[in-house]
PDB file of N, CA and C in Angstrom:
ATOM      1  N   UNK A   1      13.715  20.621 -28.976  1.00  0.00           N
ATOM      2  CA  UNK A   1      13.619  22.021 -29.332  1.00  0.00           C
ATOM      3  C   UNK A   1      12.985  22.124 -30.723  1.00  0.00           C
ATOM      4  N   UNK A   2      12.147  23.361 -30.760  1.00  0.00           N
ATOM      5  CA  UNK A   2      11.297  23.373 -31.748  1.00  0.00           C
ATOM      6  C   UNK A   2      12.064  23.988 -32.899  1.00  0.00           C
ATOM      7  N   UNK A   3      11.603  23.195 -34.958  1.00  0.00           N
ATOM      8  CA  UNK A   3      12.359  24.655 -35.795  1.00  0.00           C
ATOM      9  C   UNK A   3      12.480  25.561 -35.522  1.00  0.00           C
ATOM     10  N   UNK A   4      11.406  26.245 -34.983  1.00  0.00           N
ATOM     11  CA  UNK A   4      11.545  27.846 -34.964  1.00  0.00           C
ATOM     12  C   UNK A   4      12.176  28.402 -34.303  1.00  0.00           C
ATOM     13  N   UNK A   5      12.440  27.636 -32.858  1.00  0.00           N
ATOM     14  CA  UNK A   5      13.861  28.573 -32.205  1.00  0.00           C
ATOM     15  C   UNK A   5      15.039  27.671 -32.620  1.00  0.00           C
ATOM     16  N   UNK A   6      15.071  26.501 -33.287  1.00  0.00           N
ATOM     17  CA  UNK A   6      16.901  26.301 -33.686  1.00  0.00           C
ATOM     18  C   UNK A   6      16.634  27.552 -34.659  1.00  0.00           C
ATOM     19  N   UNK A   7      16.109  27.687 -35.631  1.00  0.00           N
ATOM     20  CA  UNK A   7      16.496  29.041 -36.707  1.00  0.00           C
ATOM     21  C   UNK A   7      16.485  30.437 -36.368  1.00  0.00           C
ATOM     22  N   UNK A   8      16.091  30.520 -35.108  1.00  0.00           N
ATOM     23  CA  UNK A   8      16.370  32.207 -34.437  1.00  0.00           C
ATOM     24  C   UNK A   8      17.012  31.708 -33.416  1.00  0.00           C
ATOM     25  N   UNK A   9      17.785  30.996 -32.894  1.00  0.00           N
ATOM     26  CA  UNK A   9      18.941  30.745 -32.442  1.00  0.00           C
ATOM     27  C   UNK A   9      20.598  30.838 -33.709  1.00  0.00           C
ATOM     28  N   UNK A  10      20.079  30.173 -34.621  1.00  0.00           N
ATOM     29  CA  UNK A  10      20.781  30.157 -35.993  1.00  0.00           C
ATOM     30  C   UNK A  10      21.233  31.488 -36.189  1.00  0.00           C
ATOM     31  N   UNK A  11      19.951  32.329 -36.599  1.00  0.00           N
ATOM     32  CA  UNK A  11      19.892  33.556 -37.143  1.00  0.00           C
ATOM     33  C   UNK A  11      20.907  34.199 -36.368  1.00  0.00           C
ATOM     34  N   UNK A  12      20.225  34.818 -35.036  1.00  0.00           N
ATOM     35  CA  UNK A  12      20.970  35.333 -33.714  1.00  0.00           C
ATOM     36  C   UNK A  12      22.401  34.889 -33.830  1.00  0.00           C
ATOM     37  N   UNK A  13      22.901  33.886 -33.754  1.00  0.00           N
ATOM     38  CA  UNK A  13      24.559  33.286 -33.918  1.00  0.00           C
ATOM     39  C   UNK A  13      25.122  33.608 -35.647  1.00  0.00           C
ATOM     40  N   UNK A  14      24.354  33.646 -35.869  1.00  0.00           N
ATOM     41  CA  UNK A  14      25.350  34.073 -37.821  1.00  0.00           C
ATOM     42  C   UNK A  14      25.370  35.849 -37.643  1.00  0.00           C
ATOM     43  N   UNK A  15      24.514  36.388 -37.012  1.00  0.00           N
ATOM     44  CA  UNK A  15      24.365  37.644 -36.715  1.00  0.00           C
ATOM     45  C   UNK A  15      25.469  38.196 -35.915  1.00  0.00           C
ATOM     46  N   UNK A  16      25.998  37.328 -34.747  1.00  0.00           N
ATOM     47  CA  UNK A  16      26.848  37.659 -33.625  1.00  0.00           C
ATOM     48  C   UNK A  16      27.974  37.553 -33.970  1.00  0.00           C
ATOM     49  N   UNK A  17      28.314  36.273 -34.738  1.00  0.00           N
ATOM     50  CA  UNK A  17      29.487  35.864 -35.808  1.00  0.00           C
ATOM     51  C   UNK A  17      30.027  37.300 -36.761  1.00  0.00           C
ATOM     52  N   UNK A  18      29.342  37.840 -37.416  1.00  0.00           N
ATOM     53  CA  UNK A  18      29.208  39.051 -38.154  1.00  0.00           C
ATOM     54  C   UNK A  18      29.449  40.312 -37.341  1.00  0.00           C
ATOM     55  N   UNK A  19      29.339  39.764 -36.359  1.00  0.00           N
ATOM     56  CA  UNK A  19      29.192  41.663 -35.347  1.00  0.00           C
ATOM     57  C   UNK A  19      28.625  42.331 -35.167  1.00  0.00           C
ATOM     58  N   UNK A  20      27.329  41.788 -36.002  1.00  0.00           N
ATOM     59  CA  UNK A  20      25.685  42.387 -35.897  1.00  0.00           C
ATOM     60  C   UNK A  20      24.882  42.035 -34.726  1.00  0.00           C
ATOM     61  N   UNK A  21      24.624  42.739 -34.046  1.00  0.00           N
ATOM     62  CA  UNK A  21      23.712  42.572 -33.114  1.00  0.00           C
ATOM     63  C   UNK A  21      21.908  43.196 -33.096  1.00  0.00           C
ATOM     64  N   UNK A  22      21.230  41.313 -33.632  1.00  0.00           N
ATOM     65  CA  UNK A  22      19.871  41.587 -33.680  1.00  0.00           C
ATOM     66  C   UNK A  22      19.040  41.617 -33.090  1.00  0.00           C
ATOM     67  N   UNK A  23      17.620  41.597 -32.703  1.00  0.00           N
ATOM     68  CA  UNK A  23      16.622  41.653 -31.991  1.00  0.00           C
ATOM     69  C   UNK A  23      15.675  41.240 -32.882  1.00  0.00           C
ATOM     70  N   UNK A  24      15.077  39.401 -32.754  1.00  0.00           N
ATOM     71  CA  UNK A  24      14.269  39.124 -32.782  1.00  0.00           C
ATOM     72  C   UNK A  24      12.685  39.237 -32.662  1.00  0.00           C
ATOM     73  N   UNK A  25      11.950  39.778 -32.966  1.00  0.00           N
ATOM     74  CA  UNK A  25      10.571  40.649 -32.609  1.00  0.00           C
ATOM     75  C   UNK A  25       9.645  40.144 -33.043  1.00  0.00           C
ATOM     76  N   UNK A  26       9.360  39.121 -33.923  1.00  0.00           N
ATOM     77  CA  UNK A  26       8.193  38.063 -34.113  1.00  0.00           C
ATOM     78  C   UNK A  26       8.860  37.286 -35.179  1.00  0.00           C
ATOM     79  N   UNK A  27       8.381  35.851 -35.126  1.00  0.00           N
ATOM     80  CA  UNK A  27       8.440  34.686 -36.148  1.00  0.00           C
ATOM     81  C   UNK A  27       7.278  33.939 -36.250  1.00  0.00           C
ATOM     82  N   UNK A  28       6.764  34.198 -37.500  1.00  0.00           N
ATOM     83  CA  UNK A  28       5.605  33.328 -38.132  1.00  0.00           C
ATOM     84  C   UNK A  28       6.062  32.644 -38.921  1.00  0.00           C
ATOM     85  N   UNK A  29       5.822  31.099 -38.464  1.00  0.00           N
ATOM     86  CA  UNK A  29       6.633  29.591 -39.301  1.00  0.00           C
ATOM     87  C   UNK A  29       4.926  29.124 -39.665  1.00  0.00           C
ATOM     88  N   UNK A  30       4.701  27.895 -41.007  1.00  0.00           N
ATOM     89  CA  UNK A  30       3.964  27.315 -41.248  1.00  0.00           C
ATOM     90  C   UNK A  30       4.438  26.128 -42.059  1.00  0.00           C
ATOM     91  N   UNK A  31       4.228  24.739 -41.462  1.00  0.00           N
ATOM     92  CA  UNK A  31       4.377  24.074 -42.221  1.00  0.00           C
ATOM     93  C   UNK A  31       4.192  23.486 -42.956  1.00  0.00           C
ATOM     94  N   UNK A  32       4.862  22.875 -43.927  1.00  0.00           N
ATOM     95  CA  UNK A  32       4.807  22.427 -45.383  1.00  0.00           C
ATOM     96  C   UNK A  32       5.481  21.312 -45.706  1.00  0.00           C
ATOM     97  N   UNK A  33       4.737  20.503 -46.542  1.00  0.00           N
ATOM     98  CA  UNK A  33       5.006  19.288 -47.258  1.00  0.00           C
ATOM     99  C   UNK A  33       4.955  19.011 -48.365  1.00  0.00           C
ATOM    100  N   UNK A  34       6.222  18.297 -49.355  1.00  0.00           N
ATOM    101  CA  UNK A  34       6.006  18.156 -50.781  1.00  0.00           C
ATOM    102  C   UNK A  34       5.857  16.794 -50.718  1.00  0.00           C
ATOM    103  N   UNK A  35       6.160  15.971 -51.971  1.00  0.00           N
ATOM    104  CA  UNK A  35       6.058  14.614 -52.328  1.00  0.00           C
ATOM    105  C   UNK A  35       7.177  13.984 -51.288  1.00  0.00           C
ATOM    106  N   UNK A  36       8.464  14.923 -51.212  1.00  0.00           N
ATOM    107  CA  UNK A  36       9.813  14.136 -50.459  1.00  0.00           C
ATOM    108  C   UNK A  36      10.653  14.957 -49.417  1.00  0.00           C
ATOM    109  N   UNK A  37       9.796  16.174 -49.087  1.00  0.00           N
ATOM    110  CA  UNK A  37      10.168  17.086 -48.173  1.00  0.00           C
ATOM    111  C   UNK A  37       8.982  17.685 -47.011  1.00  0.00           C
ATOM    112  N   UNK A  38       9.531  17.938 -46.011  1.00  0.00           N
ATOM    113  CA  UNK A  38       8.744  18.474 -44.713  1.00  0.00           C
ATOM    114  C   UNK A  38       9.512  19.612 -44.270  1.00  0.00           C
ATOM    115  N   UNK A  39       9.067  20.702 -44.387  1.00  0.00           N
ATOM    116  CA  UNK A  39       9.641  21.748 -43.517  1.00  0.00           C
ATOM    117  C   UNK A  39       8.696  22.913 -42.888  1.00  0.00           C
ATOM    118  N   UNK A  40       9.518  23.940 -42.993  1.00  0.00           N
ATOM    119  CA  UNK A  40       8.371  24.823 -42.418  1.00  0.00           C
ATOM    120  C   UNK A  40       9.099  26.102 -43.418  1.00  0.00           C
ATOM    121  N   UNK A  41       7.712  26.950 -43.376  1.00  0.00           N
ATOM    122  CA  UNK A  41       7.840  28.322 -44.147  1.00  0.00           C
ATOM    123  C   UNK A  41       8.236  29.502 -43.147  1.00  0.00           C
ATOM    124  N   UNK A  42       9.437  30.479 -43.351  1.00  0.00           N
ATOM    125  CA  UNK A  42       9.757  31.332 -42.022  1.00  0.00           C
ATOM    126  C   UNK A  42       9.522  32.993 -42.516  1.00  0.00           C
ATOM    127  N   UNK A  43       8.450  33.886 -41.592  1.00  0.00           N
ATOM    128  CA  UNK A  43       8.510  35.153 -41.841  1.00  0.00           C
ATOM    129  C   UNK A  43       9.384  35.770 -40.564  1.00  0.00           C
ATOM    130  N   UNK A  44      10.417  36.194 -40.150  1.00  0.00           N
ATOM    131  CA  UNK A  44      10.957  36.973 -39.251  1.00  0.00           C
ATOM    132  C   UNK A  44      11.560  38.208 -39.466  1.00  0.00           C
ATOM    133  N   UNK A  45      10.996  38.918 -38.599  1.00  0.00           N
ATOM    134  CA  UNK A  45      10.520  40.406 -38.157  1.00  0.00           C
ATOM    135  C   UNK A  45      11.904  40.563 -37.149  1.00  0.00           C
ATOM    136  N   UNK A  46      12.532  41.341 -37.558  1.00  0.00           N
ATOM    137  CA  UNK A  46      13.785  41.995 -36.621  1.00  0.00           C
ATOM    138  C   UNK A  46      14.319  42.851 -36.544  1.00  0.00           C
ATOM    139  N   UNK A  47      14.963  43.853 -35.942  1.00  0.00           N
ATOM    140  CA  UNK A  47      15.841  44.845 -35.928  1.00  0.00           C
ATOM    141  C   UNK A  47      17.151  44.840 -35.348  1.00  0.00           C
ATOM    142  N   UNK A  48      18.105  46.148 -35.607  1.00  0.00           N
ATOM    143  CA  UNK A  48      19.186  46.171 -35.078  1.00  0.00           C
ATOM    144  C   UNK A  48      19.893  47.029 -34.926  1.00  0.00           C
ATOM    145  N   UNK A  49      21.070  48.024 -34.435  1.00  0.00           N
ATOM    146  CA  UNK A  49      21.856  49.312 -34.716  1.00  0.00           C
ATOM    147  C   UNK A  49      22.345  49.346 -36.023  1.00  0.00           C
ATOM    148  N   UNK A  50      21.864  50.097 -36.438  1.00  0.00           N
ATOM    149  CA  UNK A  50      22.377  50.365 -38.130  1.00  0.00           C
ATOM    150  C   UNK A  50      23.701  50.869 -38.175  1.00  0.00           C
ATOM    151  N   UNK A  51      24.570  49.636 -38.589  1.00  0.00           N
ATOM    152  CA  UNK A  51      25.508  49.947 -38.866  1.00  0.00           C
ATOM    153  C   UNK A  51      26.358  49.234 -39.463  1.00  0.00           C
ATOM    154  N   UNK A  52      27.650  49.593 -40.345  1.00  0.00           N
ATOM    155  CA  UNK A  52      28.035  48.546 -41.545  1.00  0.00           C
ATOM    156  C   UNK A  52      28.103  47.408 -41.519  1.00  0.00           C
ATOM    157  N   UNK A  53      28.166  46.414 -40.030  1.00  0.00           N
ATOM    158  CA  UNK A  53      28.570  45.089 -40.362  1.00  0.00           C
ATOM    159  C   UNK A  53      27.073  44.495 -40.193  1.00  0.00           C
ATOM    160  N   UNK A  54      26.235  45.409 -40.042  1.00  0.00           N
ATOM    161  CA  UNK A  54      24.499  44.808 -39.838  1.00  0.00           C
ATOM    162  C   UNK A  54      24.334  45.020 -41.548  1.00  0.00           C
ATOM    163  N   UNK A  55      24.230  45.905 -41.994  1.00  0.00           N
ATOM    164  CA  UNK A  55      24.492  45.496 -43.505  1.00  0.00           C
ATOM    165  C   UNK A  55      25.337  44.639 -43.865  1.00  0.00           C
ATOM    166  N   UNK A  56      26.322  44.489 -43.953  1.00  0.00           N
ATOM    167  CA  UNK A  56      26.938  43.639 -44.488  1.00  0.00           C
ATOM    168  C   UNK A  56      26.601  42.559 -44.330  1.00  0.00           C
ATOM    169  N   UNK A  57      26.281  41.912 -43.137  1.00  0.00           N
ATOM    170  CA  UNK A  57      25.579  40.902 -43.030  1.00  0.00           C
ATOM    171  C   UNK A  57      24.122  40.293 -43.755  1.00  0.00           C
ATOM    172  N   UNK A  58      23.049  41.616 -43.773  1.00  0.00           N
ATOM    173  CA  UNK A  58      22.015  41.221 -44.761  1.00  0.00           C
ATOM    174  C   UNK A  58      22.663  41.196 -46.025  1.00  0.00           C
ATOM    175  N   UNK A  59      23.437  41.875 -46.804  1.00  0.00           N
ATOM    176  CA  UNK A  59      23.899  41.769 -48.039  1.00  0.00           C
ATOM    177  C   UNK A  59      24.062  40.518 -48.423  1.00  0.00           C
ATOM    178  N   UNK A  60      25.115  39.636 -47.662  1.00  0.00           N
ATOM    179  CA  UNK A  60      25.339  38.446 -47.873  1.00  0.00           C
ATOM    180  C   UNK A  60      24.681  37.001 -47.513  1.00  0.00           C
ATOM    181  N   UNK A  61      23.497  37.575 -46.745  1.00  0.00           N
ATOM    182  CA  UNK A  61      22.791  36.499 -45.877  1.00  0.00           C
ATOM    183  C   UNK A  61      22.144  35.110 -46.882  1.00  0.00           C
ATOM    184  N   UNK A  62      22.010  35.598 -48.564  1.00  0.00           N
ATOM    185  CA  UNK A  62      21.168  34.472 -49.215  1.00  0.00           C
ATOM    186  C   UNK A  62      22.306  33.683 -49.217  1.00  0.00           C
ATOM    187  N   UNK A  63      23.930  34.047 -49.038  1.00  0.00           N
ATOM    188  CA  UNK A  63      24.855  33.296 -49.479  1.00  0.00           C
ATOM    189  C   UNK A  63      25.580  32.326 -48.400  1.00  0.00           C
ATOM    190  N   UNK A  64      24.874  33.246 -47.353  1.00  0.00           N
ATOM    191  CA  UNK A  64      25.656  32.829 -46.170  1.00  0.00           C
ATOM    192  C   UNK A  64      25.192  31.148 -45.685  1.00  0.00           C
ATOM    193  N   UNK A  65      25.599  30.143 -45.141  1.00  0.00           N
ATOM    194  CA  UNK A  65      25.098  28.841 -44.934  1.00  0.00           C
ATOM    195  C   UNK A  65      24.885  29.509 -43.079  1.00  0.00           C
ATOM    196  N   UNK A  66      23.521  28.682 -43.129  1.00  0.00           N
ATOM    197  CA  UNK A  66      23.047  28.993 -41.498  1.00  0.00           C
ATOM    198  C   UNK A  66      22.668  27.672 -40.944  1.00  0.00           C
ATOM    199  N   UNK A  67      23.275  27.091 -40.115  1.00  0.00           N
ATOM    200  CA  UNK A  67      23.151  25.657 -39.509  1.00  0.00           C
ATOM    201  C   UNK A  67      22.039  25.910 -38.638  1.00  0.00           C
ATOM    202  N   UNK A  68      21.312  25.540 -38.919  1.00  0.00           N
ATOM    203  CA  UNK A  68      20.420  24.938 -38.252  1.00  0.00           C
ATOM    204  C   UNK A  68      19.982  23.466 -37.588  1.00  0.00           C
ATOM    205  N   UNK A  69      20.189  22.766 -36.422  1.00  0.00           N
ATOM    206  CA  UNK A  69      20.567  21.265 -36.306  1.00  0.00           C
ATOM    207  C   UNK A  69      19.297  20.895 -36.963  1.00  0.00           C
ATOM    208  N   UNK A  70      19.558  20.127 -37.231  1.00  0.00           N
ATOM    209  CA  UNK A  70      18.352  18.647 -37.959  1.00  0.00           C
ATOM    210  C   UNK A  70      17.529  19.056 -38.988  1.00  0.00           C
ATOM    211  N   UNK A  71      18.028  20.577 -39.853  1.00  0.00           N
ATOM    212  CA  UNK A  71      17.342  20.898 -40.856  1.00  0.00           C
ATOM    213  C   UNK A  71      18.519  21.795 -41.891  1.00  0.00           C
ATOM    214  N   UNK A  72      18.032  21.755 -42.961  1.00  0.00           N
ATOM    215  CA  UNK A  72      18.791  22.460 -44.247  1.00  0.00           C
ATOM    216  C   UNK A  72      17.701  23.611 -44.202  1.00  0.00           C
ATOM    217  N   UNK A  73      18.452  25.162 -44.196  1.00  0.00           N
ATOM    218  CA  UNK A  73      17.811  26.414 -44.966  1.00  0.00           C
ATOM    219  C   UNK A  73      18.155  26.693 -46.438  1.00  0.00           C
ATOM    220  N   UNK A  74      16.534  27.089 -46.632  1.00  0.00           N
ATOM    221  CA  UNK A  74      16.742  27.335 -48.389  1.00  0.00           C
ATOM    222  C   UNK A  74      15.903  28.800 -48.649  1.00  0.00           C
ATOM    223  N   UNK A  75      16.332  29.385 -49.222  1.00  0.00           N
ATOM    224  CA  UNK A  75      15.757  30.463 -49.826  1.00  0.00           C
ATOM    225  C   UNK A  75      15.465  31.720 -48.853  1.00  0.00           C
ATOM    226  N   UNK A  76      16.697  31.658 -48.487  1.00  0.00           N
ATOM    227  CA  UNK A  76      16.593  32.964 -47.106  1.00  0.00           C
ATOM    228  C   UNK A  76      16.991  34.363 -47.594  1.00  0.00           C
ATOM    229  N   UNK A  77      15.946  35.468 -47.973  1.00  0.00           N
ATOM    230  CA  UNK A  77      16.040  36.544 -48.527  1.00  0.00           C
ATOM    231  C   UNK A  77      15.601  37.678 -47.473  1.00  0.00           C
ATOM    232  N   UNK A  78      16.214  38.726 -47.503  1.00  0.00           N
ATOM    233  CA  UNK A  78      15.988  39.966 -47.262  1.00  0.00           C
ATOM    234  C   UNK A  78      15.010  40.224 -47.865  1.00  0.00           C
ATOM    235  N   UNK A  79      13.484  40.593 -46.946  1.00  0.00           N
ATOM    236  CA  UNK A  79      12.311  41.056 -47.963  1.00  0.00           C
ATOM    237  C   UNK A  79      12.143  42.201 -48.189  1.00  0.00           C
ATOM    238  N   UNK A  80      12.238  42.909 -46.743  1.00  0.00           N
ATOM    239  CA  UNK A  80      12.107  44.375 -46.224  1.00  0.00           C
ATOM    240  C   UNK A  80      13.134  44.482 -45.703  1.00  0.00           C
ATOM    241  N   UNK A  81      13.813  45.951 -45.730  1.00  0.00           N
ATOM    242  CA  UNK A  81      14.966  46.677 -44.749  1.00  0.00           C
ATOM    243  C   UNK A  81      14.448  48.452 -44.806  1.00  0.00           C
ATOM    244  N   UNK A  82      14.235  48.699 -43.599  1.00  0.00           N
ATOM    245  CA  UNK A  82      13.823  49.932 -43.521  1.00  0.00           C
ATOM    246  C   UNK A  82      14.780  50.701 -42.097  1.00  0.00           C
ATOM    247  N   UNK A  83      15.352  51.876 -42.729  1.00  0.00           N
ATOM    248  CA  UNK A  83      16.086  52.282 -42.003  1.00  0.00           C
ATOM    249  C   UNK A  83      16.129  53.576 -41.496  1.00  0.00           C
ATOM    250  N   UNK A  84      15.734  53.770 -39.704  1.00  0.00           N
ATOM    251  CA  UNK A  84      15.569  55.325 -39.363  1.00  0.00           C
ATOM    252  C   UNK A  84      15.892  55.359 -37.839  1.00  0.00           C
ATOM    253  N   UNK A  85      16.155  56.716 -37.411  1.00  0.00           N
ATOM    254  CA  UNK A  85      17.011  56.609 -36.588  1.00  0.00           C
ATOM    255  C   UNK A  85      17.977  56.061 -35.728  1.00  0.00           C
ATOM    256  N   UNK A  86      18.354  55.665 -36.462  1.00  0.00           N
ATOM    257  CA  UNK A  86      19.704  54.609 -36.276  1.00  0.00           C
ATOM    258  C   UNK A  86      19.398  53.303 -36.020  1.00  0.00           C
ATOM    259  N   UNK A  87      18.020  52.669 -36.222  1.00  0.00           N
ATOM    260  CA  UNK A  87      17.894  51.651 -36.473  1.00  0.00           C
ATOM    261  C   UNK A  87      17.252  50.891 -37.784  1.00  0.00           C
ATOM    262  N   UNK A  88      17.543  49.366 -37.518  1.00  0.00           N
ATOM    263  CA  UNK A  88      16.966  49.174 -39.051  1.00  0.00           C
ATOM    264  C   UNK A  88      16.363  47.839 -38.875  1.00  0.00           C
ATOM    265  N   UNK A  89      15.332  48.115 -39.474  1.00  0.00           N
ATOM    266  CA  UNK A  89      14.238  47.073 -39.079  1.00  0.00           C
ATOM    267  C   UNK A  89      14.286  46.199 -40.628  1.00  0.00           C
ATOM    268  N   UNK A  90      14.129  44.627 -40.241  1.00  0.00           N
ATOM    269  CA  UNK A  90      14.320  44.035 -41.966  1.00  0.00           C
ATOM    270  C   UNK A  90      13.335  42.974 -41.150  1.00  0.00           C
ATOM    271  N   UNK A  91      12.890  42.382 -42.737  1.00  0.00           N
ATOM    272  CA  UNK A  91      12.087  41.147 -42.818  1.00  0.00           C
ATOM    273  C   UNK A  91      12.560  39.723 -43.436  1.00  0.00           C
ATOM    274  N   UNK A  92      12.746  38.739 -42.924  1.00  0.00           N
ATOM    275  CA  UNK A  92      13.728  37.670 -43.692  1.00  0.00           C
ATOM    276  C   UNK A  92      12.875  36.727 -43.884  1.00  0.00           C
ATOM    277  N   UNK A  93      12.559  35.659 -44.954  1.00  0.00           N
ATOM    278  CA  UNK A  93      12.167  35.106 -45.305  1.00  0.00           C
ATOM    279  C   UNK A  93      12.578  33.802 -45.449  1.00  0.00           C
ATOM    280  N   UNK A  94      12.172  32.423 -45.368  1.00  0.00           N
ATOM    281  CA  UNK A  94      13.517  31.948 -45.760  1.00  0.00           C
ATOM    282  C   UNK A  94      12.436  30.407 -45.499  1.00  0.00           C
ATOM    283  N   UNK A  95      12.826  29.263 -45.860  1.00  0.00           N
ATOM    284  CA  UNK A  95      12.526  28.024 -45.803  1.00  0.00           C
ATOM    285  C   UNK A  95      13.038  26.764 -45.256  1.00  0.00           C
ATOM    286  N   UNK A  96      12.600  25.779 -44.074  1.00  0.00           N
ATOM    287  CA  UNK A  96      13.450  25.265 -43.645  1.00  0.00           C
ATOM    288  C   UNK A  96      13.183  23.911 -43.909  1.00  0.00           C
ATOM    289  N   UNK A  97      13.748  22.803 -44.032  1.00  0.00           N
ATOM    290  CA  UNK A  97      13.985  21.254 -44.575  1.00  0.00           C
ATOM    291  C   UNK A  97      14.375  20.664 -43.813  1.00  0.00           C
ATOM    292  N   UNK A  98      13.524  19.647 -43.054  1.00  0.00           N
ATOM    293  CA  UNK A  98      13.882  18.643 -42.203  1.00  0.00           C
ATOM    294  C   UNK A  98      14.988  17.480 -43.042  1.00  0.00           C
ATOM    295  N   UNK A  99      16.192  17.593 -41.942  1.00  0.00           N
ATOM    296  CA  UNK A  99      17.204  16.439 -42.806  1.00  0.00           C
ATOM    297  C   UNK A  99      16.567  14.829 -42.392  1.00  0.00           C
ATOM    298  N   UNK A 100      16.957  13.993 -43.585  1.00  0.00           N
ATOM    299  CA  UNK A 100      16.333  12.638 -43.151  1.00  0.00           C
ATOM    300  C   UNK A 100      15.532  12.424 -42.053  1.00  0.00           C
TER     301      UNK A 100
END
């Protein structure tokens, strides 16, 4: 199984955990290499019923740990959150690290 669906499998389950129920709607991954790391770069596009525990959940999401098998997430931010008729569309950002 590829990064990109363990981390919108990830996402989706820290979401469900929370009581938020999301909808996945595009993921643009690119990968990347430093001197001692391989991962991939993540833009995902999602929405959901706006409502407190879907916030609450982005509120806490840079803090939150998201398992992903065979990789570490780093730097997973709320970019965009835009919110209208009762739904709310956000943009997450975030970086993923192949373990050993």
């Amino acid at each position: 199984m590829s990064a990109v669906l363990r981390f919108e499998r990830a996402l989706l389950r820290a979401a469900t955990l929370a009581g938020a129920d999301i909808r996945i709607e595009r993921h643009a991954s690119e990968a990347w290499h430093s001197a001692t790391f391989a991962g991939g770069r993540h833009r995902v596009e999602a929405s959901g019923r706006s409502d407190v525990r879907l916030d609450e959940w982005l509120a806490r999401l840079g803090d939150e740990a998201i398992e992903v098998p065979g990789h570490v997430v780093a730097d997973l931010t709320v970019a965009t959150c835009e919110r209208a008729a009762g739904v709310t569309r956000f943009r997450l950002e975030g970086v993923t690290v192949a373990r050993g």
